[in-house]
PDB file of N, CA and C in Angstrom:
ATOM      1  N   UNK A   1       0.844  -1.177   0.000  1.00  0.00           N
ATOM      2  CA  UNK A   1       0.000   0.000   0.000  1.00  0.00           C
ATOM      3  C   UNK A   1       0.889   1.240   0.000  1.00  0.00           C
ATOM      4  N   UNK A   2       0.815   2.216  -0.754  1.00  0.00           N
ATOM      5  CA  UNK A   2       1.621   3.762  -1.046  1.00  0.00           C
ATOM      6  C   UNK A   2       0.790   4.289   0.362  1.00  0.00           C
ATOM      7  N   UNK A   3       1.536   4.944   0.148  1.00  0.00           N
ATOM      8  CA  UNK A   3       1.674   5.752   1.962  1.00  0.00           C
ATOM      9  C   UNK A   3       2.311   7.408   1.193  1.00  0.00           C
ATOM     10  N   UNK A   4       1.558   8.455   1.392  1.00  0.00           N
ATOM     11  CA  UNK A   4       1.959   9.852   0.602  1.00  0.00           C
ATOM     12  C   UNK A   4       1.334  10.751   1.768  1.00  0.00           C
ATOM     13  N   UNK A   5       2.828  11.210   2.389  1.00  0.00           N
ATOM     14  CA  UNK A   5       2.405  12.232   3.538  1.00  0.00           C
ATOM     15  C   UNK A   5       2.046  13.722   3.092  1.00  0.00           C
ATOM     16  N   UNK A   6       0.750  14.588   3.589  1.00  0.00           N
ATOM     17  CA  UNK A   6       0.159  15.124   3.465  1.00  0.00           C
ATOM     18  C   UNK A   6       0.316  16.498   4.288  1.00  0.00           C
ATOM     19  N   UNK A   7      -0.416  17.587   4.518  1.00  0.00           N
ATOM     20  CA  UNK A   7      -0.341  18.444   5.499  1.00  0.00           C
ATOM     21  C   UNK A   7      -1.842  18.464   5.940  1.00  0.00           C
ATOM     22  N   UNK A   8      -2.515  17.837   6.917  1.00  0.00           N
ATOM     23  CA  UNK A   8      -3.795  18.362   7.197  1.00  0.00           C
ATOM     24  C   UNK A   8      -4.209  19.839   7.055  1.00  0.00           C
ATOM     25  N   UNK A   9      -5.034  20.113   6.961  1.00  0.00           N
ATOM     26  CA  UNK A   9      -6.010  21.345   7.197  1.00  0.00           C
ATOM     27  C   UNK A   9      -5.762  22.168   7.888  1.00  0.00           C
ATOM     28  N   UNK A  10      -6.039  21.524   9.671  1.00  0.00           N
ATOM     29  CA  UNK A  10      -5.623  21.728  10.950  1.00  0.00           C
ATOM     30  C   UNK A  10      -3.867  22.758  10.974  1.00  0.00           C
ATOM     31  N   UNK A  11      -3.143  21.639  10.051  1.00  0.00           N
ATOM     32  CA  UNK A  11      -1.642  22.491   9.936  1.00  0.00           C
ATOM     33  C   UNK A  11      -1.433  23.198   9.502  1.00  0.00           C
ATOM     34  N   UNK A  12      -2.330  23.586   8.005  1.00  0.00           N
ATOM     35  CA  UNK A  12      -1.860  24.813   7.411  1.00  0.00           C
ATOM     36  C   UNK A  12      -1.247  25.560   7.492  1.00  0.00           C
ATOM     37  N   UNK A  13      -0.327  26.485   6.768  1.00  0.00           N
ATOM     38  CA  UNK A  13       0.019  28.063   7.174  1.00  0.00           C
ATOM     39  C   UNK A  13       0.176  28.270   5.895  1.00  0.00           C
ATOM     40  N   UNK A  14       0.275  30.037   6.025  1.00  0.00           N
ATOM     41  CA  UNK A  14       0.045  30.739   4.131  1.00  0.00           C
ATOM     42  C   UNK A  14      -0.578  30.155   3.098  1.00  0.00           C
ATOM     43  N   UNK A  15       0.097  30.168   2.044  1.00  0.00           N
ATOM     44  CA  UNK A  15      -0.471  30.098   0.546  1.00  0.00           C
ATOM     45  C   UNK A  15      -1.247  28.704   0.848  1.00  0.00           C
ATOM     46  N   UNK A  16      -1.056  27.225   1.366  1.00  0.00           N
ATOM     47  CA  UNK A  16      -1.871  26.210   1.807  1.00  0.00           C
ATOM     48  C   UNK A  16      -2.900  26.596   2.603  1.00  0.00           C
ATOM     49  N   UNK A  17      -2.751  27.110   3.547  1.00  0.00           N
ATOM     50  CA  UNK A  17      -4.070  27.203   4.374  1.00  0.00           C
ATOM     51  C   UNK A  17      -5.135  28.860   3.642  1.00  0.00           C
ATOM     52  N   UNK A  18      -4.394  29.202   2.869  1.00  0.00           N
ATOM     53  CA  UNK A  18      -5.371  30.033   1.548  1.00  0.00           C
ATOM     54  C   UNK A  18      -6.458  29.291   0.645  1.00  0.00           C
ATOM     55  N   UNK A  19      -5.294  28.030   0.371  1.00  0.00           N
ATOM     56  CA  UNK A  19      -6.267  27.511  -0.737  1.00  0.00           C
ATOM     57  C   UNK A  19      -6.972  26.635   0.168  1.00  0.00           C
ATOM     58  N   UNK A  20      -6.657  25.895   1.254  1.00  0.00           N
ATOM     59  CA  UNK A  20      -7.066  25.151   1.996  1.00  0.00           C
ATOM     60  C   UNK A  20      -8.843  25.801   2.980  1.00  0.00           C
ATOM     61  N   UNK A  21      -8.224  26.998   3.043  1.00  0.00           N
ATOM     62  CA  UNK A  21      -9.633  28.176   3.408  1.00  0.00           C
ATOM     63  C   UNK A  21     -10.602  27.994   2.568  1.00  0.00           C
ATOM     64  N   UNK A  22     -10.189  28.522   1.036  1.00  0.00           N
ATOM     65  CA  UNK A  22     -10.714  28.079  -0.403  1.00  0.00           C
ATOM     66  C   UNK A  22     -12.082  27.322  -0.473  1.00  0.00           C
ATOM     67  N   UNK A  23     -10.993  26.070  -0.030  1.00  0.00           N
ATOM     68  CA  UNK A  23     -11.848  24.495  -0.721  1.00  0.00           C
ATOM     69  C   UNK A  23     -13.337  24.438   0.156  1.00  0.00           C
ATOM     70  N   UNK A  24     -12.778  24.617   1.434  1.00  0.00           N
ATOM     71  CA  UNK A  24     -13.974  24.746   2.456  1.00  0.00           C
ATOM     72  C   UNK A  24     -14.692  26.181   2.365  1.00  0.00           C
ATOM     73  N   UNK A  25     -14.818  27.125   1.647  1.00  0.00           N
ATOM     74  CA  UNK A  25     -15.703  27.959   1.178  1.00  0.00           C
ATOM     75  C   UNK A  25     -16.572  27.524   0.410  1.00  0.00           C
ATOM     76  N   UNK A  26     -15.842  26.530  -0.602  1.00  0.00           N
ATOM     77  CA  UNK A  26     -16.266  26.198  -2.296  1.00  0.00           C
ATOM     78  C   UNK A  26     -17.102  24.968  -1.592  1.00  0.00           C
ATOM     79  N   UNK A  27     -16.466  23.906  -0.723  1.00  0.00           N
ATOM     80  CA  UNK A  27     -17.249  22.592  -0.823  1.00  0.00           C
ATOM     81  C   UNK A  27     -17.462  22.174   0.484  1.00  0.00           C
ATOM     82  N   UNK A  28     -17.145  22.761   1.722  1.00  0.00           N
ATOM     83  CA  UNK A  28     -17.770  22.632   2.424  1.00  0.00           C
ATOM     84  C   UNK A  28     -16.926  21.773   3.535  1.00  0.00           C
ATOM     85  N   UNK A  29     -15.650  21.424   2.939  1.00  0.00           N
ATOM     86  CA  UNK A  29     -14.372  20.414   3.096  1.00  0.00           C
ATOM     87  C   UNK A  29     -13.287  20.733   2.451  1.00  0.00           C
ATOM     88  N   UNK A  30     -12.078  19.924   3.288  1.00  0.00           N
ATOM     89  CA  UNK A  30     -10.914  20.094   2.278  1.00  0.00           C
ATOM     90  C   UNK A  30     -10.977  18.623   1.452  1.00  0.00           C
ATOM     91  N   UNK A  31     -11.125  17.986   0.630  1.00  0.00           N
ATOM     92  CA  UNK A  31     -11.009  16.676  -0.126  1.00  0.00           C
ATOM     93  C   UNK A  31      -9.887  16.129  -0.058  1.00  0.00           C
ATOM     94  N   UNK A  32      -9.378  15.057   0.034  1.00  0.00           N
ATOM     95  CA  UNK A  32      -8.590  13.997  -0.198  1.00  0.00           C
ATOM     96  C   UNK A  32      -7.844  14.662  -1.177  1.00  0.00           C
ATOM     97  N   UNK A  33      -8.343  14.924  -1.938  1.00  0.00           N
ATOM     98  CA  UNK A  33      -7.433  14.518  -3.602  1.00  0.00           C
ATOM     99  C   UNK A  33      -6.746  15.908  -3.722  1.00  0.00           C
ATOM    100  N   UNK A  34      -7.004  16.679  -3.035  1.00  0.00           N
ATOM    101  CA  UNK A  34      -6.766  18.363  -2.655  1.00  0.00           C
ATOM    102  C   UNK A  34      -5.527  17.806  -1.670  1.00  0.00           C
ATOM    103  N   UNK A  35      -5.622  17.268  -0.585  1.00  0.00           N
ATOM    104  CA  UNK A  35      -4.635  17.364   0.191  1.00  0.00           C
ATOM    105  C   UNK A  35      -3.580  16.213  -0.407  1.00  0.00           C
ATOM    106  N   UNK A  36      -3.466  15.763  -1.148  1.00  0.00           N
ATOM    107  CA  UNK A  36      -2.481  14.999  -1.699  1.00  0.00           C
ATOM    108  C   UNK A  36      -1.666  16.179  -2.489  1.00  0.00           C
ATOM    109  N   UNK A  37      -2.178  16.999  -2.772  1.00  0.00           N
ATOM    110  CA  UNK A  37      -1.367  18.051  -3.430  1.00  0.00           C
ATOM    111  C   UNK A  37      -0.804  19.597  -2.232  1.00  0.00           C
ATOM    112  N   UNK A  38      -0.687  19.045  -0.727  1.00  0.00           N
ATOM    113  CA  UNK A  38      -0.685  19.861   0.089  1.00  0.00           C
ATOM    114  C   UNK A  38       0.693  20.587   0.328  1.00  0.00           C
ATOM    115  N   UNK A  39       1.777  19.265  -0.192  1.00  0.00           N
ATOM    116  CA  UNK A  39       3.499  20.041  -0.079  1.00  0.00           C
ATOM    117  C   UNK A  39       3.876  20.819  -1.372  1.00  0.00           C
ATOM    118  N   UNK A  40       3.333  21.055  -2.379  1.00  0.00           N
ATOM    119  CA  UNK A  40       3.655  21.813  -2.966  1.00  0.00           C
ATOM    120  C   UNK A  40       2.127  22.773  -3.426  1.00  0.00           C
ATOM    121  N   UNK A  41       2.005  24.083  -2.519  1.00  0.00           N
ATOM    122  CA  UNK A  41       1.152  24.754  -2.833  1.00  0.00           C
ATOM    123  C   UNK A  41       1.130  25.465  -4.719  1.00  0.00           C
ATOM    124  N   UNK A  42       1.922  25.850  -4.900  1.00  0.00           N
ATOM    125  CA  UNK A  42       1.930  26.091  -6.341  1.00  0.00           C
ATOM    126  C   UNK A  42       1.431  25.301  -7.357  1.00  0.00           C
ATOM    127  N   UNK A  43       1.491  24.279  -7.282  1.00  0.00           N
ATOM    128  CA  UNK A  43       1.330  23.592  -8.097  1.00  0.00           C
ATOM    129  C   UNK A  43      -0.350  22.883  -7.705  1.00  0.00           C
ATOM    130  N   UNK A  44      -0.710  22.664  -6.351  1.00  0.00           N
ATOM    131  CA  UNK A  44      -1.884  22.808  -6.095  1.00  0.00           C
ATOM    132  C   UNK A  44      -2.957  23.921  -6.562  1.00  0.00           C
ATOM    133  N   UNK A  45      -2.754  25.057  -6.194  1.00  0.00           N
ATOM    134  CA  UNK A  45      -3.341  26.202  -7.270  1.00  0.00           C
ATOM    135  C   UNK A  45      -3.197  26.026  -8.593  1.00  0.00           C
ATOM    136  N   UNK A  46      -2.348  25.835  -9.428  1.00  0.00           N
ATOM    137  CA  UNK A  46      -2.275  25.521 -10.728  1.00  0.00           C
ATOM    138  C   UNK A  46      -3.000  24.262 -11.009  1.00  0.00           C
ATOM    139  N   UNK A  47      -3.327  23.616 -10.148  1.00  0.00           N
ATOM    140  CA  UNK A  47      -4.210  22.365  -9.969  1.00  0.00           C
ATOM    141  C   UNK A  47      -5.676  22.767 -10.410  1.00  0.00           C
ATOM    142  N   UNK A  48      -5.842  23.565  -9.464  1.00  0.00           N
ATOM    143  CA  UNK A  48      -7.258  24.192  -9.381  1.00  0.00           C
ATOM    144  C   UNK A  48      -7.574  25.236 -10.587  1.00  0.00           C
ATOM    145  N   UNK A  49      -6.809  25.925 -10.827  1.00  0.00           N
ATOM    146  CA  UNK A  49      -6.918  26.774 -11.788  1.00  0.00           C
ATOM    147  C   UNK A  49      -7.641  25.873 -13.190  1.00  0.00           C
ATOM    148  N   UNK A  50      -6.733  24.862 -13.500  1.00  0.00           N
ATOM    149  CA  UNK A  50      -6.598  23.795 -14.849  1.00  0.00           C
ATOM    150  C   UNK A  50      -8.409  23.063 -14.324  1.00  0.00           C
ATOM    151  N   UNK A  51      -8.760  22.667 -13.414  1.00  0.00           N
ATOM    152  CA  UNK A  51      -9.830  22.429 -13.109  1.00  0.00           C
ATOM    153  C   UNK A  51     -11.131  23.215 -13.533  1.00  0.00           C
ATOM    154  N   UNK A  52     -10.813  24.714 -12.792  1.00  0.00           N
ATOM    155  CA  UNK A  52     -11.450  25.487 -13.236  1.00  0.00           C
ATOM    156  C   UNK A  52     -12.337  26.042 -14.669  1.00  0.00           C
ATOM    157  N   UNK A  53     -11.284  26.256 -15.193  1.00  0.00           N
ATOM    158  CA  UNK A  53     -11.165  26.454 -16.662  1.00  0.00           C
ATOM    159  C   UNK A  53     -11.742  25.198 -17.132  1.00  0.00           C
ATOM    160  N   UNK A  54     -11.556  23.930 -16.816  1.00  0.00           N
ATOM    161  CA  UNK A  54     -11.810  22.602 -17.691  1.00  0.00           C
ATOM    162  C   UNK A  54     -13.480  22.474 -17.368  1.00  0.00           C
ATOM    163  N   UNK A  55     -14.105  22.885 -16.605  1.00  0.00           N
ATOM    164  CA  UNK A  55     -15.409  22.268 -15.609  1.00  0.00           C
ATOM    165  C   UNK A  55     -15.792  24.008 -15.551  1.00  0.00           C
ATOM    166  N   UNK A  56     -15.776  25.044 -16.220  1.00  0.00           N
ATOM    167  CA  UNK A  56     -16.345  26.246 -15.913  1.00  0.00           C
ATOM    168  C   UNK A  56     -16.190  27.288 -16.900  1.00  0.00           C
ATOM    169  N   UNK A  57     -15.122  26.769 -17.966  1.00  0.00           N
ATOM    170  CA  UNK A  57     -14.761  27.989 -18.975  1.00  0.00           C
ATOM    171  C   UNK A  57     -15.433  27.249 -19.925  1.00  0.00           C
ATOM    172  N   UNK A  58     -15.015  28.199 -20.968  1.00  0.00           N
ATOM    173  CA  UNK A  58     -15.910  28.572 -22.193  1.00  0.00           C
ATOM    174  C   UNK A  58     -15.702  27.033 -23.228  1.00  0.00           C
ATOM    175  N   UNK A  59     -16.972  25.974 -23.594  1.00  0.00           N
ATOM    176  CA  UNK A  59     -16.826  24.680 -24.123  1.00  0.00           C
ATOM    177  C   UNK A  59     -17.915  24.597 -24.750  1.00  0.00           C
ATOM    178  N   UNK A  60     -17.594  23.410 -26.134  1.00  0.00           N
ATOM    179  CA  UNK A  60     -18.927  22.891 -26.433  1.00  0.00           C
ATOM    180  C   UNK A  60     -19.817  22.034 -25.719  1.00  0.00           C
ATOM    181  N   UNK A  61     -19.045  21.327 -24.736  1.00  0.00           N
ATOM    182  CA  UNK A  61     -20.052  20.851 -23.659  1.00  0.00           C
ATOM    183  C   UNK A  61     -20.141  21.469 -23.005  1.00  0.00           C
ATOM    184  N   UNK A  62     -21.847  21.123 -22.293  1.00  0.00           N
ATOM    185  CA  UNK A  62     -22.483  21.800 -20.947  1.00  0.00           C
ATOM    186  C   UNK A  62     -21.721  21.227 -19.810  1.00  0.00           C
ATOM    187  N   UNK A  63     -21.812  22.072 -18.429  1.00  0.00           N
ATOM    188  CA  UNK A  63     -21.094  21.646 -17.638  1.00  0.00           C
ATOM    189  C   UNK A  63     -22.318  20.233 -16.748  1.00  0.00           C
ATOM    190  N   UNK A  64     -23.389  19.568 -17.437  1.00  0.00           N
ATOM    191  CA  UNK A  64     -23.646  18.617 -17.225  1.00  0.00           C
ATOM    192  C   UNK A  64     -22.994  17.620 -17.869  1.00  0.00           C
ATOM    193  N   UNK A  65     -22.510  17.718 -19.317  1.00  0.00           N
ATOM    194  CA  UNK A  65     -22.141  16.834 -19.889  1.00  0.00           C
ATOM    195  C   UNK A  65     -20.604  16.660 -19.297  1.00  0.00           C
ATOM    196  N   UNK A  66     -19.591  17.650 -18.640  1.00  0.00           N
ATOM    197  CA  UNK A  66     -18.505  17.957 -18.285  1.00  0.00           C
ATOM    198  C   UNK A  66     -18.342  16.890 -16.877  1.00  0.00           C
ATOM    199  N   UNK A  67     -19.273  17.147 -16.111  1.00  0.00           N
ATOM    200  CA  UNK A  67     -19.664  16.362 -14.859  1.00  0.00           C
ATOM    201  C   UNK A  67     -19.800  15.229 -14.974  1.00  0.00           C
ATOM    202  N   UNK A  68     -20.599  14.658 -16.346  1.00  0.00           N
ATOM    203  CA  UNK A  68     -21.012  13.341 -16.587  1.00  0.00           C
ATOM    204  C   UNK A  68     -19.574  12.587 -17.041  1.00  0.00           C
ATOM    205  N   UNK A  69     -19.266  13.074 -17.425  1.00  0.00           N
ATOM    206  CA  UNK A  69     -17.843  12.706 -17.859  1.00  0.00           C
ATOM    207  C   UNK A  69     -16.882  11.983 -17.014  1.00  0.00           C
ATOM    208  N   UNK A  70     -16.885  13.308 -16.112  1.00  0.00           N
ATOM    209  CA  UNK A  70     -16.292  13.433 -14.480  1.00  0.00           C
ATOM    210  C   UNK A  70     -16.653  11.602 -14.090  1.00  0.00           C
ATOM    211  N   UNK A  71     -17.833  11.936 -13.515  1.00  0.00           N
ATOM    212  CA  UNK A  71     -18.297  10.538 -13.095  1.00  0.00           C
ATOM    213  C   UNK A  71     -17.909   9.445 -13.860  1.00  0.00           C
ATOM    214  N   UNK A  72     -18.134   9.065 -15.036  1.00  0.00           N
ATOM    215  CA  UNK A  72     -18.090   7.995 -15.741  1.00  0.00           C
ATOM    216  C   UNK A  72     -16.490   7.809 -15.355  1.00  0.00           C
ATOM    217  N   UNK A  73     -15.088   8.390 -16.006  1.00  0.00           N
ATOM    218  CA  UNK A  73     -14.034   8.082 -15.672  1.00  0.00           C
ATOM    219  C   UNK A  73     -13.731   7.456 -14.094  1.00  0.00           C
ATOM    220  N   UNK A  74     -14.111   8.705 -13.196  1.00  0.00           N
ATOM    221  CA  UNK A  74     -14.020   8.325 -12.210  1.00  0.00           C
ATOM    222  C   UNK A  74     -14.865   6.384 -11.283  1.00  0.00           C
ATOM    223  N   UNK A  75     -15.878   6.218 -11.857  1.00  0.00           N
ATOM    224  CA  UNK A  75     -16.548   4.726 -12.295  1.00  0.00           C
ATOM    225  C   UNK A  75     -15.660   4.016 -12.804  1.00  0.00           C
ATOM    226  N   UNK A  76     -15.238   4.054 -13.698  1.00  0.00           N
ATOM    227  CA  UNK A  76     -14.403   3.283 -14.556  1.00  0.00           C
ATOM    228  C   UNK A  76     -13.073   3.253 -13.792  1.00  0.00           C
ATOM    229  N   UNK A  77     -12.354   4.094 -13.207  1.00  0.00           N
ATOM    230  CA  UNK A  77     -10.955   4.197 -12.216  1.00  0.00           C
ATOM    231  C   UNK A  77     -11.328   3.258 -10.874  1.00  0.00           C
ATOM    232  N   UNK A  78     -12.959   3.057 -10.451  1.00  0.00           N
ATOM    233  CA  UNK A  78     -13.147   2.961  -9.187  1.00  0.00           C
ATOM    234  C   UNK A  78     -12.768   4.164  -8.134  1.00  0.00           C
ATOM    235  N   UNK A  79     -13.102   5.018  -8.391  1.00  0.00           N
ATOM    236  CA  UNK A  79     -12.615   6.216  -7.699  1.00  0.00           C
ATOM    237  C   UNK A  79     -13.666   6.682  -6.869  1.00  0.00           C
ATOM    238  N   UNK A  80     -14.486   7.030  -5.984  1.00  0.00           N
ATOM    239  CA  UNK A  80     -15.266   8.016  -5.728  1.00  0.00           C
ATOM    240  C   UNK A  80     -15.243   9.526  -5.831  1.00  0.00           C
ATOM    241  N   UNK A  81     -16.577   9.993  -6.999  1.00  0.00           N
ATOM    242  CA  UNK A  81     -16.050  10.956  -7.100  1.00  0.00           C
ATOM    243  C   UNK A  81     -16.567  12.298  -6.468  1.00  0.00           C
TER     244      UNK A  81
END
């Protein structure tokens, strides 16, 4: 089993506990898949950003069909998504 140390929530400081503030504005939580990206904040924002844009900017799919998507891969990975 991979073992990938993290920074809780709780630990935060600066630019992490910014975006970490963020997530729990946006969703109510910080997610798993968010805090796997917790030692390098930069690249976590650039995370989110690429998200953003993919699931909110300007597409020929609706952001139902964007979501549906979402799900199906994530099904197919066994992932919860």
């Amino acid at each position: 089993m991979s073992w990938i140390r993290t920074i809780a929530p709780a630990d935060a400081q600066g630019e992490l506990r910014e975006l970490y503030d963020a997530a729990v504005r946006r969703a109510g939580r910080v997610y798993q898949i968010l805090q796997l990206q917790s030692l390098n904040p930069g690249a976590f924002r650039a995370s989110l950003e690429l998200y953003k844009s993919l699931m909110h900017g300007p597409s020929p799919l609706s952001r139902r069909e964007r979501e549906l998507a979402a799900v199906v891969v994530s099904r197919a990975n066994r992932c919860h998504y």
